[in-house]
C-alpha atoms as a PDB file:
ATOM      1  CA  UNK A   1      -3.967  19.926 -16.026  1.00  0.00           C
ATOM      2  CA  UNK A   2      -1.675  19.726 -12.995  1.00  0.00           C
ATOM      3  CA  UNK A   3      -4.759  19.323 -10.863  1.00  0.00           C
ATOM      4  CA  UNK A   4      -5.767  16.368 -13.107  1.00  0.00           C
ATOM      5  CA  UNK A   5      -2.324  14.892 -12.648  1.00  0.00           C
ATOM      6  CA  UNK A   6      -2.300  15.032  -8.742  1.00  0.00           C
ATOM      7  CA  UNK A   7      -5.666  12.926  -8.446  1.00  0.00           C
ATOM      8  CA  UNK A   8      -4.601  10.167 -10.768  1.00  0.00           C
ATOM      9  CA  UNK A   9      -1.120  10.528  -9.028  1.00  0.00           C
ATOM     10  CA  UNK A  10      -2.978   9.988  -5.629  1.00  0.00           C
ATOM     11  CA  UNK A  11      -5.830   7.544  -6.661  1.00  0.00           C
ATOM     12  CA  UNK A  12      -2.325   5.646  -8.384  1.00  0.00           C
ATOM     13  CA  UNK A  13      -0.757   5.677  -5.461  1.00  0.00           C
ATOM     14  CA  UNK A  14      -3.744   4.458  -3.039  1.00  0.00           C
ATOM     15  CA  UNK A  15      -4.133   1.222  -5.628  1.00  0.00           C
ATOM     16  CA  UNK A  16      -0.758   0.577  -5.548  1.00  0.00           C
ATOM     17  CA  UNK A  17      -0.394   0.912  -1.835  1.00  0.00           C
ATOM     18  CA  UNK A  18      -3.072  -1.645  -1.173  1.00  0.00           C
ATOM     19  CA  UNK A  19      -2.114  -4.117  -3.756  1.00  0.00           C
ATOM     20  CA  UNK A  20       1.534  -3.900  -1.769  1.00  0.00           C
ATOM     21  CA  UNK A  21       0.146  -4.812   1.490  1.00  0.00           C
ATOM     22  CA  UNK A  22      -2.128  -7.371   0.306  1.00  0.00           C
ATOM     23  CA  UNK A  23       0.762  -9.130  -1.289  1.00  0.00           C
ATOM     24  CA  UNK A  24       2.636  -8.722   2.000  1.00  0.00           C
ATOM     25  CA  UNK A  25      -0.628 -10.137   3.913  1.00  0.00           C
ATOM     26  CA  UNK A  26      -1.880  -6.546   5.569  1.00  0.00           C
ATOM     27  CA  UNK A  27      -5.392  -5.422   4.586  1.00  0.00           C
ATOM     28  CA  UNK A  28      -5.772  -3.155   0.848  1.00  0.00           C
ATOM     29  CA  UNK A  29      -8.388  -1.066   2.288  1.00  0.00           C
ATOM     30  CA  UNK A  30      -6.306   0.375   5.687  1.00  0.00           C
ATOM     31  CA  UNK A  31      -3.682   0.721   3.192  1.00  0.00           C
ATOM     32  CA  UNK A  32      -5.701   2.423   0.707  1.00  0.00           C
ATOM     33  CA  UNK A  33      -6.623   4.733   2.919  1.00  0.00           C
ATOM     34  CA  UNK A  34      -3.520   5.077   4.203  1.00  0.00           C
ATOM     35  CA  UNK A  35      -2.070   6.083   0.754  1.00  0.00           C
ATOM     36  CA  UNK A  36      -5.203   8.598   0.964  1.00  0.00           C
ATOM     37  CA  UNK A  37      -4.272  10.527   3.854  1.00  0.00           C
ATOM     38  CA  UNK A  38      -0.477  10.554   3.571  1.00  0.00           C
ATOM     39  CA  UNK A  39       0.232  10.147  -0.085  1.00  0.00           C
ATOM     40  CA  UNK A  40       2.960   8.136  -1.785  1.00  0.00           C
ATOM     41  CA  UNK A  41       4.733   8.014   1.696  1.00  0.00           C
ATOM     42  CA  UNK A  42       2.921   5.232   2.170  1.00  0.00           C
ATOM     43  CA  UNK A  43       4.750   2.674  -0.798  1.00  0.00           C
ATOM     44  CA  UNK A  44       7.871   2.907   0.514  1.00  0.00           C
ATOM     45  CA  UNK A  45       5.992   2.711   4.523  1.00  0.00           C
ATOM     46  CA  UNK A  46       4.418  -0.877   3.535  1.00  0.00           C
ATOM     47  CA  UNK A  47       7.851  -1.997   3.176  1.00  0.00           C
ATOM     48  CA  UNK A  48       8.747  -1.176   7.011  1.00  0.00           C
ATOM     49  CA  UNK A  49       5.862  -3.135   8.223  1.00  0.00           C
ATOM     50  CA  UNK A  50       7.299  -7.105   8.284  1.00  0.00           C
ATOM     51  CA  UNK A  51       5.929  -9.125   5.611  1.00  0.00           C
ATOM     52  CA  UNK A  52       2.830 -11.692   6.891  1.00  0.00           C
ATOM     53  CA  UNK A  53       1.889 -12.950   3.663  1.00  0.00           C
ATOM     54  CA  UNK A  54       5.019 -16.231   4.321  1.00  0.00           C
ATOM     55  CA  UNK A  55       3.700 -17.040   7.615  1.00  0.00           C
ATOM     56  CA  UNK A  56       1.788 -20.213   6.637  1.00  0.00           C
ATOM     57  CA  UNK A  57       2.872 -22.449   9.668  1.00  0.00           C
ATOM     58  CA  UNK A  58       6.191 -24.529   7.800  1.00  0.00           C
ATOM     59  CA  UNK A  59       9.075 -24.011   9.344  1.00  0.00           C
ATOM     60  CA  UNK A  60      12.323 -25.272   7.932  1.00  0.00           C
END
């Protein structure tokens, strides 16, 4: 059961992770694989990355 709970924990995280960065204009599969290798470390990690997703060319 606990074993069970860590995969969907990790494959959870690795979706979430992606969808993150792709929001913030980064790519969802580095970031996937990102989540893969280091866990949930890497939700709060896309924050520390700036955001790219704004840069559209207006500047105000």
């Amino acid at each position: 059961m606990t074993l069970a709970l860590l995969i969907i924990g990790s494959i959870l995280s690795m979706y979430l992770a992606g969808r993150i960065a792709e929001h913030r204009g980064r790519s969802f599969k580095v970031w996937a694989w990102i989540a893969a290798i280091i866990g949930p470390l890497a939700l709060p990690l896309v924050y520390l990355f700036p955001n790219l997703g704004d840069r559209n060319g207006n500047h105000a």
